[in-house]
Every structure is written in structure tokens, then in C-alpha cells.
C-alpha atoms as a PDB file:
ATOM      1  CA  UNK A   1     144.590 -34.040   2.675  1.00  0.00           C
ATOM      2  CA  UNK A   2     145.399 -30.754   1.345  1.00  0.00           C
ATOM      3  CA  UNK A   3     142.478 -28.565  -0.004  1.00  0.00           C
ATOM      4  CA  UNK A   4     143.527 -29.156  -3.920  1.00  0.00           C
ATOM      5  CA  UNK A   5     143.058 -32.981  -3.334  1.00  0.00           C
ATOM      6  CA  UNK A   6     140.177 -31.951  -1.375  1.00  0.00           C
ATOM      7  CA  UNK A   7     138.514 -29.774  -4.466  1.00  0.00           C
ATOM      8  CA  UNK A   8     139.681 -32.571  -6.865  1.00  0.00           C
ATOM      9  CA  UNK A   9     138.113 -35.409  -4.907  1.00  0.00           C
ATOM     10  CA  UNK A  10     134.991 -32.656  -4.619  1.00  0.00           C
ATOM     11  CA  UNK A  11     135.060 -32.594  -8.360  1.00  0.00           C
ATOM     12  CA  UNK A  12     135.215 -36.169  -8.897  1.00  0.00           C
ATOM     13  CA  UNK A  13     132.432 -37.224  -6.513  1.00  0.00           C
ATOM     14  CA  UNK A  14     130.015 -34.695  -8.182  1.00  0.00           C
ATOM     15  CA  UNK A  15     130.975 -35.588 -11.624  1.00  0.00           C
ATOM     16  CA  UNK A  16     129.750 -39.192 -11.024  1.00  0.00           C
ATOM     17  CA  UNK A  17     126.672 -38.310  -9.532  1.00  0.00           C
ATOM     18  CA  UNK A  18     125.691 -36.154 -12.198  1.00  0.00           C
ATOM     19  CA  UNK A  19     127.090 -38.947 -15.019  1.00  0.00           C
ATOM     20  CA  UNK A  20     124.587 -40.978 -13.047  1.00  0.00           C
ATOM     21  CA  UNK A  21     121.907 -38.865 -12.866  1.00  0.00           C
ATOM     22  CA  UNK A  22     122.185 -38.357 -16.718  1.00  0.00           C
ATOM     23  CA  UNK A  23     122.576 -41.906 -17.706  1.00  0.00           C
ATOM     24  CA  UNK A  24     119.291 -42.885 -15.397  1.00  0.00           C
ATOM     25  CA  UNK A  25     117.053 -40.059 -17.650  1.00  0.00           C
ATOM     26  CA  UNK A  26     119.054 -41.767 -20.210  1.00  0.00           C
ATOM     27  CA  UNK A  27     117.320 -45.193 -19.233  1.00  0.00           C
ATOM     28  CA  UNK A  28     114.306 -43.259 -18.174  1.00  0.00           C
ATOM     29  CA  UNK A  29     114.333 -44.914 -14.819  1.00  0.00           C
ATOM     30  CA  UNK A  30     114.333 -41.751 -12.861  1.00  0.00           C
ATOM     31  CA  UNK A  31     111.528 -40.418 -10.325  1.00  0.00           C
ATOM     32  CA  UNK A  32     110.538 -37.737 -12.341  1.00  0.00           C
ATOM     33  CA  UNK A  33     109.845 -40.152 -15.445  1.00  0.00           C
ATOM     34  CA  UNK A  34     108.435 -42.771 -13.294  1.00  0.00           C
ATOM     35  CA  UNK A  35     106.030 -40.180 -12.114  1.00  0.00           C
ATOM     36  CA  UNK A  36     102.463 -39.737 -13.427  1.00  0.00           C
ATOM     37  CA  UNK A  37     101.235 -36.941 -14.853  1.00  0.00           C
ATOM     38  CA  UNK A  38      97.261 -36.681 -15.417  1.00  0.00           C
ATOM     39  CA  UNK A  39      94.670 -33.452 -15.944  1.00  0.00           C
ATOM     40  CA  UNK A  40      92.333 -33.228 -13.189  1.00  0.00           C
ATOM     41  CA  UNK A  41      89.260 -30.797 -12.831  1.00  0.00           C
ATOM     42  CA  UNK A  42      88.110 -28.771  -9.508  1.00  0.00           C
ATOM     43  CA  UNK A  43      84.959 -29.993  -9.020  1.00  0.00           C
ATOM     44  CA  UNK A  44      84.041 -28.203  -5.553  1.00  0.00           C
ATOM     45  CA  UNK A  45      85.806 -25.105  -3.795  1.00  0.00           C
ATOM     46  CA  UNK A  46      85.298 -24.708  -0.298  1.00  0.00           C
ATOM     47  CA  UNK A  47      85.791 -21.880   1.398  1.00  0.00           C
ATOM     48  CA  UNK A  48      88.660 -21.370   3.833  1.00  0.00           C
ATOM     49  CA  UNK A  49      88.075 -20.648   7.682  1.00  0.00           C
ATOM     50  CA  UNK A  50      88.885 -17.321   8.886  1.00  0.00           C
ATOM     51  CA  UNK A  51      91.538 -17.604  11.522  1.00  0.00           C
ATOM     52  CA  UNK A  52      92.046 -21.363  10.333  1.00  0.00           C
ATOM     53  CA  UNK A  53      95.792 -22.373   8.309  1.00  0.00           C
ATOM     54  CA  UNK A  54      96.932 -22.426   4.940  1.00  0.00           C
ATOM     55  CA  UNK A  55      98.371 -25.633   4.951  1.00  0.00           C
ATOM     56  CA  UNK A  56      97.448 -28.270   2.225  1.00  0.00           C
ATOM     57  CA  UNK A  57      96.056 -25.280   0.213  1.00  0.00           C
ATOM     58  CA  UNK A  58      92.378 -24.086  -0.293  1.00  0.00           C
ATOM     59  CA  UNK A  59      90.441 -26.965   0.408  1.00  0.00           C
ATOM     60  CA  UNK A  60      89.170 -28.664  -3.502  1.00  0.00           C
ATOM     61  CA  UNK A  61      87.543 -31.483  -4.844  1.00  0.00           C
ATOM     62  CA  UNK A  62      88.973 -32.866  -7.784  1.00  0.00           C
ATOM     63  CA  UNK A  63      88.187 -35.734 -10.501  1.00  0.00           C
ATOM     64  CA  UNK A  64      90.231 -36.888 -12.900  1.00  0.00           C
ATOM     65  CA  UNK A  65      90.232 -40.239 -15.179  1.00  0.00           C
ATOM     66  CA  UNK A  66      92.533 -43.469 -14.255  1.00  0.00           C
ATOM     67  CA  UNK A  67      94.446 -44.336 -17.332  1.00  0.00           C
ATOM     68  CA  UNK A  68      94.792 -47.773 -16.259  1.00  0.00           C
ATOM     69  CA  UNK A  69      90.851 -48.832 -15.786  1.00  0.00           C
ATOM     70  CA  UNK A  70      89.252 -45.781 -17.558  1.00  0.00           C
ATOM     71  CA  UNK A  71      86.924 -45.133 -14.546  1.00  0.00           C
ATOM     72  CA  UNK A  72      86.546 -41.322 -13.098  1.00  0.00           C
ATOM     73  CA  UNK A  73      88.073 -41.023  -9.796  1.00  0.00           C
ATOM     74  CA  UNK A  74      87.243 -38.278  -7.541  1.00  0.00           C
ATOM     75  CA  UNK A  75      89.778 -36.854  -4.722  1.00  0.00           C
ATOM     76  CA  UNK A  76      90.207 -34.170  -2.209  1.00  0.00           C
ATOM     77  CA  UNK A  77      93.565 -32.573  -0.720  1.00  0.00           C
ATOM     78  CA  UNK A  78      92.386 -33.062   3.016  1.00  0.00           C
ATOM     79  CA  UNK A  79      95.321 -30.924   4.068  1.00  0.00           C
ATOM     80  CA  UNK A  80      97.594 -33.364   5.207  1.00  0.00           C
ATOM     81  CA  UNK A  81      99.515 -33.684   2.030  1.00  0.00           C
ATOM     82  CA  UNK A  82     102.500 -31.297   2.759  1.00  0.00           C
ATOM     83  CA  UNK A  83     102.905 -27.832   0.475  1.00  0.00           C
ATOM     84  CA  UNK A  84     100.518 -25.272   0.097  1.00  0.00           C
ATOM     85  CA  UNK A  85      99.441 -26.314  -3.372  1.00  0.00           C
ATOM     86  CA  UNK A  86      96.328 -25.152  -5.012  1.00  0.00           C
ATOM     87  CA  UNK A  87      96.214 -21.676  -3.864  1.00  0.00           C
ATOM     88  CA  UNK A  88      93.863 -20.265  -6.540  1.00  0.00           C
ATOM     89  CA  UNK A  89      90.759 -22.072  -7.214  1.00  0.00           C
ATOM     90  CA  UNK A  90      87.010 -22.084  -9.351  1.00  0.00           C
ATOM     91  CA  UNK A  91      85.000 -25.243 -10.313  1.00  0.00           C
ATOM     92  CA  UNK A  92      85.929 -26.434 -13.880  1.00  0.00           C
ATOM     93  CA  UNK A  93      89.606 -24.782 -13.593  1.00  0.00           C
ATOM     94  CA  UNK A  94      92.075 -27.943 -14.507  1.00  0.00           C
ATOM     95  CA  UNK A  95      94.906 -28.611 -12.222  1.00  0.00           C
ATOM     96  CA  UNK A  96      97.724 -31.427 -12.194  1.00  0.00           C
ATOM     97  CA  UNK A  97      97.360 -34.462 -10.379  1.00  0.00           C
ATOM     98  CA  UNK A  98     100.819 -36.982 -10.156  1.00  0.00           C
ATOM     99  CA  UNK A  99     101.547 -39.638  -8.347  1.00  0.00           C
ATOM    100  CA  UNK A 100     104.151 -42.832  -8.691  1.00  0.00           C
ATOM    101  CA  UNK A 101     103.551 -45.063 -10.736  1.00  0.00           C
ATOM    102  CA  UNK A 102     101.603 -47.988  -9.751  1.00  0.00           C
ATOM    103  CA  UNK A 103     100.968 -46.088  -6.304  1.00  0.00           C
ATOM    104  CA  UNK A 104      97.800 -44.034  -7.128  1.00  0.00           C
ATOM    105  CA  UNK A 105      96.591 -43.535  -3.456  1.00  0.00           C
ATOM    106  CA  UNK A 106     100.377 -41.163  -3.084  1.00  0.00           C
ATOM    107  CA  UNK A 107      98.371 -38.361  -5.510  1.00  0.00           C
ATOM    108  CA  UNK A 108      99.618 -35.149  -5.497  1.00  0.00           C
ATOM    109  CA  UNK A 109      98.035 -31.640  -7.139  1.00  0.00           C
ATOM    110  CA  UNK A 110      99.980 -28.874  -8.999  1.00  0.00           C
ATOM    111  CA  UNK A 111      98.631 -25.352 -10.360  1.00  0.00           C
ATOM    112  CA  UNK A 112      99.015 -26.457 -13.472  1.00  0.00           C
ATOM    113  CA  UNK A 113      99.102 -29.823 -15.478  1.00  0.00           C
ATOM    114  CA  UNK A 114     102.403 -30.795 -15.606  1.00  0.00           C
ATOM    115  CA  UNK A 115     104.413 -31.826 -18.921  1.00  0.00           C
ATOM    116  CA  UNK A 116     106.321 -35.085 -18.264  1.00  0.00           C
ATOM    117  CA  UNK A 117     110.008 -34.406 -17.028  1.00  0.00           C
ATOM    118  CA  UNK A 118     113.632 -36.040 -17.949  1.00  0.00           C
ATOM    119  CA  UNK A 119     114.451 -35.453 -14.162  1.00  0.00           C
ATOM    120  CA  UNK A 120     117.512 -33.793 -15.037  1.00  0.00           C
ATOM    121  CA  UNK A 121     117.410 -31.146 -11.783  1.00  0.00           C
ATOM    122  CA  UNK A 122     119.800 -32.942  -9.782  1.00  0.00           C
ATOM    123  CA  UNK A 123     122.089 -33.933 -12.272  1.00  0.00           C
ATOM    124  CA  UNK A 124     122.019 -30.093 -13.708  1.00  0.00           C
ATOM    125  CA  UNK A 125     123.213 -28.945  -9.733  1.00  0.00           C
ATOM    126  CA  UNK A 126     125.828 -31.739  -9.114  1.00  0.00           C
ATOM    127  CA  UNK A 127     127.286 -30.237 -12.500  1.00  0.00           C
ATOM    128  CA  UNK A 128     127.262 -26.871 -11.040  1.00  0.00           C
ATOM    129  CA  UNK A 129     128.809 -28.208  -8.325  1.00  0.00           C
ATOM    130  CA  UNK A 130     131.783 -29.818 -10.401  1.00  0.00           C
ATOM    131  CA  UNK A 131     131.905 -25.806 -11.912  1.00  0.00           C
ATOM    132  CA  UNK A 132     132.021 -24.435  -8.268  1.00  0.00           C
ATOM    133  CA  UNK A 133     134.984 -27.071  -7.465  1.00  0.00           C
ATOM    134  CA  UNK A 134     136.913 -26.109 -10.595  1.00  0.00           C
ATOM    135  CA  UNK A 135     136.680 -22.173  -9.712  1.00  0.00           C
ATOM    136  CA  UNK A 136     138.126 -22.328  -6.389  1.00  0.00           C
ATOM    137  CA  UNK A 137     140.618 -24.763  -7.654  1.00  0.00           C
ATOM    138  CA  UNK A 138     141.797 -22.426 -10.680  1.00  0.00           C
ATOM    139  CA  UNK A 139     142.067 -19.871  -7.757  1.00  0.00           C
ATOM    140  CA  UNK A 140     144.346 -21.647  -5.672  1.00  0.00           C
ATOM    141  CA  UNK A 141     146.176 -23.257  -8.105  1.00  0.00           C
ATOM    142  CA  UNK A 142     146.825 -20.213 -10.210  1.00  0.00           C
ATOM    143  CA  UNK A 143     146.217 -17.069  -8.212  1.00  0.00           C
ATOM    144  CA  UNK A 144     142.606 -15.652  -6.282  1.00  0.00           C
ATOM    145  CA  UNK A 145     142.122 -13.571  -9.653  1.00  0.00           C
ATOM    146  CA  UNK A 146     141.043 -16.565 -11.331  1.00  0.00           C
ATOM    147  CA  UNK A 147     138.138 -17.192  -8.930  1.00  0.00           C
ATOM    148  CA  UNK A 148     137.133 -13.692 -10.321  1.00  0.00           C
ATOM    149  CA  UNK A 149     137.473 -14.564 -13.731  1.00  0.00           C
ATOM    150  CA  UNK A 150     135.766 -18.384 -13.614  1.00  0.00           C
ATOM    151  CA  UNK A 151     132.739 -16.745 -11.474  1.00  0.00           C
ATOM    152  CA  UNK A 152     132.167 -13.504 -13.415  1.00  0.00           C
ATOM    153  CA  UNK A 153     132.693 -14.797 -16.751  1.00  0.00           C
ATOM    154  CA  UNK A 154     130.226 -17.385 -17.465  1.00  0.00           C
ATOM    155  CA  UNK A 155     127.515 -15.886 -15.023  1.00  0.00           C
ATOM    156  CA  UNK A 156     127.529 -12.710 -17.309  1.00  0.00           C
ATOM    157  CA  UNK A 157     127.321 -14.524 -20.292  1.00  0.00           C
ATOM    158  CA  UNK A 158     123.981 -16.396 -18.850  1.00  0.00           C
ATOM    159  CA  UNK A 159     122.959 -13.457 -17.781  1.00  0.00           C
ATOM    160  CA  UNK A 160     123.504 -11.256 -21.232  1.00  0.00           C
ATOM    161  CA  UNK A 161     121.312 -14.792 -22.865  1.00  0.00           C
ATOM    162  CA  UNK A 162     118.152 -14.298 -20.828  1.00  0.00           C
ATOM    163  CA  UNK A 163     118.372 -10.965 -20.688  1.00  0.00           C
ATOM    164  CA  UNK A 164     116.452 -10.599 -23.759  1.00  0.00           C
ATOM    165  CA  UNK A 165     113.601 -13.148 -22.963  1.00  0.00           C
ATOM    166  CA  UNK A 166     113.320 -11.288 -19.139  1.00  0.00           C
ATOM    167  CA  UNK A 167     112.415  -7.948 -21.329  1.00  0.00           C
ATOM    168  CA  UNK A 168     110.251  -9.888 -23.830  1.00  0.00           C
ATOM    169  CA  UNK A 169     108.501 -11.294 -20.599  1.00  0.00           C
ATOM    170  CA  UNK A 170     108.542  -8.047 -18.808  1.00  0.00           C
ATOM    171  CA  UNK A 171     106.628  -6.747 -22.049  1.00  0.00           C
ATOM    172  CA  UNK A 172     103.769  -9.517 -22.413  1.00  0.00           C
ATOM    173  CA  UNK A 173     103.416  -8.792 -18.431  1.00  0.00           C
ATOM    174  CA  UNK A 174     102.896  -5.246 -19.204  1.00  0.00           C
ATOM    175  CA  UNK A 175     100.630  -5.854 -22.453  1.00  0.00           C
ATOM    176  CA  UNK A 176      98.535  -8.309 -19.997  1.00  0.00           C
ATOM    177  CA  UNK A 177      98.158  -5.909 -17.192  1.00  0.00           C
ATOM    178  CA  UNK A 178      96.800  -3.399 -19.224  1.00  0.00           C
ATOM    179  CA  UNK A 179      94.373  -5.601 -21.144  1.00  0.00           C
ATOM    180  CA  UNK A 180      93.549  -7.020 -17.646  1.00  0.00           C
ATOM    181  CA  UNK A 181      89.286  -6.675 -16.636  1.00  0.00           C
ATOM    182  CA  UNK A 182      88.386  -5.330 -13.076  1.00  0.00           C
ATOM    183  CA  UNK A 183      85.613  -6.605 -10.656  1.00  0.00           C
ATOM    184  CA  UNK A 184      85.189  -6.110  -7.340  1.00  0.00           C
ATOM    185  CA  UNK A 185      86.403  -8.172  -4.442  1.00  0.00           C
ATOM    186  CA  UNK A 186      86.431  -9.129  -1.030  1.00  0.00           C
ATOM    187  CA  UNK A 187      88.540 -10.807   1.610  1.00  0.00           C
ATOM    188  CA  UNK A 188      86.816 -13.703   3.047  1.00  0.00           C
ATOM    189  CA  UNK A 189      89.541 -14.983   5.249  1.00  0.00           C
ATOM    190  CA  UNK A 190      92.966 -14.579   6.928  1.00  0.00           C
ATOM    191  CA  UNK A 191      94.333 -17.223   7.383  1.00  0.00           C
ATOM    192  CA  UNK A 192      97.079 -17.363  10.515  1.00  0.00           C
ATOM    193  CA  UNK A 193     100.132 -19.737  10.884  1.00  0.00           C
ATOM    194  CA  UNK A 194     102.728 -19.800  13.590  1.00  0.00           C
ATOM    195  CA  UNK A 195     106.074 -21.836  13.670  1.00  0.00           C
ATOM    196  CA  UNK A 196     108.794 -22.185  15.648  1.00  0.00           C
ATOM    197  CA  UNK A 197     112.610 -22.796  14.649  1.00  0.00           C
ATOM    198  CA  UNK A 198     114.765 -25.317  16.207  1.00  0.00           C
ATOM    199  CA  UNK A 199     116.273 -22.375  18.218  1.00  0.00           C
ATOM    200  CA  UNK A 200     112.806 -20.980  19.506  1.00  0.00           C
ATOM    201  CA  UNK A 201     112.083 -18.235  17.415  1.00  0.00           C
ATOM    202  CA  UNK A 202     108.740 -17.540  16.762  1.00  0.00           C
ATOM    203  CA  UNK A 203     107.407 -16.686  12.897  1.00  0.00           C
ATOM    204  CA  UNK A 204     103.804 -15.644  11.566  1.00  0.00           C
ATOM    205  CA  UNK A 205     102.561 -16.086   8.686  1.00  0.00           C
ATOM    206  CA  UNK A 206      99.338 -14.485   7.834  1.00  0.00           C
ATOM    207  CA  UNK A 207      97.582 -15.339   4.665  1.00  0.00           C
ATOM    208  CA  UNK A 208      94.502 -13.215   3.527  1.00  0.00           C
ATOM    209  CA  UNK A 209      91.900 -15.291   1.169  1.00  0.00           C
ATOM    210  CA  UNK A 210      90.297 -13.088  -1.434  1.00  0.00           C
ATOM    211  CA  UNK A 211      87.097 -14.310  -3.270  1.00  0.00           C
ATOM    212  CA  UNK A 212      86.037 -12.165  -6.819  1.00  0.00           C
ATOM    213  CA  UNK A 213      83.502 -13.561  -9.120  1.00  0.00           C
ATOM    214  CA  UNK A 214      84.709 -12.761 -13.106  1.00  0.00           C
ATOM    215  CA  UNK A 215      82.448 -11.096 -15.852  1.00  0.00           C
ATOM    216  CA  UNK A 216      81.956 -14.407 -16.984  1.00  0.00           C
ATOM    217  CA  UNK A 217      80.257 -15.822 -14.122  1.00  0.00           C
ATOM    218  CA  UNK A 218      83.631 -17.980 -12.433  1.00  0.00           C
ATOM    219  CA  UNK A 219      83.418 -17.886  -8.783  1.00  0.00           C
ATOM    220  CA  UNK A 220      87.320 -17.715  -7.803  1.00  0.00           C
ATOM    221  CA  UNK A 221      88.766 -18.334  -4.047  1.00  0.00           C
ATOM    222  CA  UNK A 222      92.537 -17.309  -3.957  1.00  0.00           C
ATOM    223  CA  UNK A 223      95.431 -16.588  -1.438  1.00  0.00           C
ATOM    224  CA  UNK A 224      96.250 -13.248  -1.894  1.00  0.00           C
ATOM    225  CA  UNK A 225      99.515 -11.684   0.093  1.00  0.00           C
ATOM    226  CA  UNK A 226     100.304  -8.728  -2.490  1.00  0.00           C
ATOM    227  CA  UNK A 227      99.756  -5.246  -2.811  1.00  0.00           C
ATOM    228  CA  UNK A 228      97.504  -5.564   0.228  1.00  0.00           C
ATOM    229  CA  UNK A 229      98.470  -3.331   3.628  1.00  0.00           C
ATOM    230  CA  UNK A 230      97.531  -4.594   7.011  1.00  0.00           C
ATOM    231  CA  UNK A 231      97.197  -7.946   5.775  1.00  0.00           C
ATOM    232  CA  UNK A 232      96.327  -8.907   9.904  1.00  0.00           C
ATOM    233  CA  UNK A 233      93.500  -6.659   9.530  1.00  0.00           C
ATOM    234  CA  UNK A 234      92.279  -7.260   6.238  1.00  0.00           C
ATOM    235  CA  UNK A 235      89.439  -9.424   7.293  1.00  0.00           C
ATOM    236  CA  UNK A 236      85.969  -8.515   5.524  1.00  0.00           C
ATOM    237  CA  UNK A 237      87.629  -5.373   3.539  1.00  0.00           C
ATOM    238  CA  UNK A 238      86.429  -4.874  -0.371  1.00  0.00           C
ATOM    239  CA  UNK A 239      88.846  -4.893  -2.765  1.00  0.00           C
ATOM    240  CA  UNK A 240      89.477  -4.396  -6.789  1.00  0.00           C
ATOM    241  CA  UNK A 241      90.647  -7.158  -8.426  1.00  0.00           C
ATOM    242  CA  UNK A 242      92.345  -7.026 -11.902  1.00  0.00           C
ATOM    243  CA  UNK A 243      91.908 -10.450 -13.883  1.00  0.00           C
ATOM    244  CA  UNK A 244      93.024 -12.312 -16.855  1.00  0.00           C
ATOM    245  CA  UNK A 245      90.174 -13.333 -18.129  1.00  0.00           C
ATOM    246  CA  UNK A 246      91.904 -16.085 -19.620  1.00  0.00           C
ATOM    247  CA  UNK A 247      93.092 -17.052 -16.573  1.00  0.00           C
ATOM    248  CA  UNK A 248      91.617 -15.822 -13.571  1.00  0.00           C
ATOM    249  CA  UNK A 249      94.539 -17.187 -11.773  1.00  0.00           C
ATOM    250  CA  UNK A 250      96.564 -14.411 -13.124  1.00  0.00           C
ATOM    251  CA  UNK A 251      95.466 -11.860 -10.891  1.00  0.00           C
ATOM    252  CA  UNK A 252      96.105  -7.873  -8.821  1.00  0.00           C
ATOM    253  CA  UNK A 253      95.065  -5.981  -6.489  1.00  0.00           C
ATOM    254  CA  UNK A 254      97.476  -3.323  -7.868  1.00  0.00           C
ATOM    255  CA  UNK A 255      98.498  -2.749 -11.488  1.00  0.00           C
ATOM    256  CA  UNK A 256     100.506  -0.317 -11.468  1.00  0.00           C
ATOM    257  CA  UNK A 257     102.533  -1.681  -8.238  1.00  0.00           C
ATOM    258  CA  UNK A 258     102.994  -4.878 -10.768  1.00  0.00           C
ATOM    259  CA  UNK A 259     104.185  -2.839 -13.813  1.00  0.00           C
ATOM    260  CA  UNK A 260     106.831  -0.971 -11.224  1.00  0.00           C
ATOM    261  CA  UNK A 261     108.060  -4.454 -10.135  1.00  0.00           C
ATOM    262  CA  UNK A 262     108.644  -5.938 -13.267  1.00  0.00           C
ATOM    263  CA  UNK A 263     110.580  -3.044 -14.179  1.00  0.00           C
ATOM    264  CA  UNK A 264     112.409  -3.364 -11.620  1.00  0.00           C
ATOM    265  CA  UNK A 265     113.091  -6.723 -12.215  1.00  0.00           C
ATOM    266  CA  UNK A 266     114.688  -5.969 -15.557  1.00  0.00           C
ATOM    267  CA  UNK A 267     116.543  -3.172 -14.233  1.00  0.00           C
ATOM    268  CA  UNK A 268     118.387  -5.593 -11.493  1.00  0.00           C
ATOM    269  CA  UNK A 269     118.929  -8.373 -14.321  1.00  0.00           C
ATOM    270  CA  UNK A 270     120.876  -5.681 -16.097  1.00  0.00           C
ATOM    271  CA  UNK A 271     122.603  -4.297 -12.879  1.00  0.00           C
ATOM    272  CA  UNK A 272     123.713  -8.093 -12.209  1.00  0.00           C
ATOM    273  CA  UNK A 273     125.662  -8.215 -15.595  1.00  0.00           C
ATOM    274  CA  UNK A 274     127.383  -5.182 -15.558  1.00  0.00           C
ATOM    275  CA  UNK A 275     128.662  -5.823 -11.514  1.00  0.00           C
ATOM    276  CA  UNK A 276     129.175  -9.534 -13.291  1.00  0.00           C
ATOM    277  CA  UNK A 277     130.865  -8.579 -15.901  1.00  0.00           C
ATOM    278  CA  UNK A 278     132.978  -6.010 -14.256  1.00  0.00           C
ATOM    279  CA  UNK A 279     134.384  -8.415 -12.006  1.00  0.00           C
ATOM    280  CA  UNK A 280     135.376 -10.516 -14.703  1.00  0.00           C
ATOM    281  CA  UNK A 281     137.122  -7.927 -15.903  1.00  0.00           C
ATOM    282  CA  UNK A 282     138.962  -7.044 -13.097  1.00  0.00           C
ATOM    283  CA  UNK A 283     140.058 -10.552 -12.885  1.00  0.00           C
ATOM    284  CA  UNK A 284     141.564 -10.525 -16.310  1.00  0.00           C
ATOM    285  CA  UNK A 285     143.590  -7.128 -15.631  1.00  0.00           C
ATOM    286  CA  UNK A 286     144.951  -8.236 -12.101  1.00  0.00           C
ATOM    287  CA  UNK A 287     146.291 -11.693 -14.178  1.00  0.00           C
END
């Protein structure tokens, strides 16, 4: 099999699974819309163990109200449920809890309540799949230029789309920071984790917990790995802590290091189009 039946076969096997994928959200039969979705409320924080892991997030308890017998049920994330999840936490603050449908003992939390999904994720990537199988096909059918052309093209024009809601978010970032209030805070923990990779390799991942009451009186526990130096050795040390006092969860140790990075993050959205679309254009003239 030569690599054209190869990309075309590629093409074809992606396009079904995505045709799939669409006509199950269609039906409404996939995971994501057999999933769900509730609004639970942290009822108890406890406070992590210095030296202990981050796993399974900081440790909450959290009640929320069965929609099938109307009863309040009360849960905990005993840190044996997989991702680091809630990693910012205060009594009263509401969270997401999910779990299949007729399967309420599989809960899972989220940061946020969750709006209910079409599951259209996988479908969306075996599409871009199908695109990344045309691209190289166009290239070998028709010259490398193309590849230039088919990659450049279209990513610019995504790119030039959101580039105006990445400055209008850059801006609300900005307008937030600076309306932001400031109490002080203090790191409670530091949390250590160590893996090791199929080949051996050793990795460390330190966490430092940071605990800041608000000017209204919320008591908030939080995983904190920014704009903080010698996060090993960070056990104990008092910090400032700029807040939204909207949402506490929304929160710096730095200002101005946050302003610089979304800034930055503007400036590299822009630099990405203009190497994007340059390449496209060198694909056209070389045609």
C-alpha cells in the first residue's frame, strides 16, 4: 500500500468516526450527555498535611441534592478518585459534582458547575484528523508547497478570529487585577510528589498550599505554584495575596508578574499569525 492509499484510507477511517461521533450527540446517547451534572456546596475544608501529596485535591466535604429522591447527600473526595480536582477551596463555595447516570456512587467534582455537554470533543479531533490527512495528501499529490499552504492558511485565519477575544480577555484580566483586594497570607503546606517513568527517571513535584482569609470573612485553602521562589522551602513563609472578591478562587501572589504574562500571551498569539501566515504565503509563491 502506497502512502496516498494509506492517507486516503487515513481519511476515510477518521471521517466515519467523527460521522459517528456526531450522529450519537445527534441521538444524545453519548457519555458526555449521559453524564450528570449537579451543584454541590463545600461544606468542610480540611487542611492539607505538610510533606503529605496532592493527589485527589485538597481534602472537602461536599453536599449536594439527588434529583431522583430529593434527599441531601453528603460526600467527600477521599483521594482515591484520580485528578487533582478541587484545588481551591472555602465552606459555602459551589463546585460540580457528575457522575453517570444511574451510577451515583462513580461521583466526580469539578471547579466549577458544569453546563451539560453535546460530547462533541472527539468527533471535533477525528475531523482534524481527516484535515491533517488531506494536507499531507495535497502535498504529495501536488507538490510539498501545498502542505505549506493547507497548514498555514486556515491556522492563520483561526488565529486572526480569536485574536480579538484573546485581547478583549487580556483586558478584563488586566481591569480585574487592578480592581483585585489584598490580604495577607501564609503557606501552610508543601505538598511533595515523586514519580517515576517507565524508563526510570525520577520527577518531583512540589506543591505549596497557601491559606488567606478575605475581607469578608471566607477562610480559603488553595494550591498555589505561581509567582512563588523556592517553592521547596516555602513552608511557613507569609505572603500577599491579591483576590477577587468575587471569586476568591481568582487569585496572586504577584500582579504585576500576571499583567506581564498576559501580555505576553497576546504578543505570541500575534507572533503565531504572522510566522502562520507567512508560511502560507510562501507556499502560494513557490506554487
Amino acid at each position: 500500500m502506497g502512502w496516498d492509499e494509506f492517507l486516503v484510507l487515513w481519511c476515510a477511517v477518521w471521517g466515519v468516526v467523527a460521522l459517528v461521533g456526531f450522529v450519537r450527540s445527534l441521538a444524545g446517547v453519548t457519555k458526555a450527555q449521559r453524564t450528570v451534572r449537579l451543584t454541590g456546596r463545600i461544606e468542610r475544608v480540611r487542611e492539607p498535611r505538610h510533606g503529605g501529596s496532592r493527589k485527589g485535591g485538597i481534602s472537602v466535604v461536599v453536599s449536594y441534592r439527588d434529583p431522583a429522591s430529593g434527599q441531601e447527600v453528603t460526600v467527600t473526595n477521599d483521594g482515591e478518585r484520580g485528578d487533582t480536582i478541587i484545588t481551591c477551596a472555602w465552606e459555602g463555595r459551589e463546585i460540580g459534582v457528575s457522575h453517570p447516570r444511574g451510577r451515583p456512587h462513580a461521583y466526580r467534582f469539578s471547579n466549577t458547575p458544569q453546563e451539560a455537554s453535546r460530547g462533541l470533543g472527539w468527533p471535533s479531533f477525528a475531523v482534524f484528523l481527516v484535515y491533517v490527512g488531506l494536507v499531507v495528501l495535497a502535498a504529495l499529490e501536488w507538490g510539498w508547497p501545498w502542505a505549506l499552504v493547507g497548514f498555514g492558511g486556515p491556522w492563520a485565519v483561526s488565529g486572526a478570529v480569536h485574536l480579538p477575544g484573546a485581547v478583549r480577555a487580556k483586558n478584563r484580566r488586566i481591569e480585574r487585577l487592578a480592581a483585585m483586594d489584598t490580604v495577607p497570607g501564609r503557606v501552610v503546606a508543601v505538598l511533595k510528589d515523586v514519580s517515576v517513568d517507565d524508563d526510570g527517571h525520577t520527577s518531583t513535584t512540589i506543591t505549596p498550599v497557601v491559606s488567606f482569609t478575605t475581607r469578608e470573612g471566607t477562610a480559603v485553602t488553595a494550591y498555589c505554584t505561581s509567582n512563588l521562589p523556592d517553592l521547596a522551602g516555602a513552608y511557613g513563609r507569609d505572603v500577599t495575596v491579591h483576590y477577587t472578591s468575587a471569586d476568591p478562587a481568582d487569585f496572586t501572589l504577584d500582579r504585576a508578574a500576571d499583567h506581564r504574562s498576559k501580555e505576553r500571551d497576546v504578543m505570541f498569539h500575534v507572533l503565531a499569525i504572522v510566522v502562520l501566515v507567512a508560511t502560507a504565503v510562501v507556499g502560494v509563491a513557490m506554487l
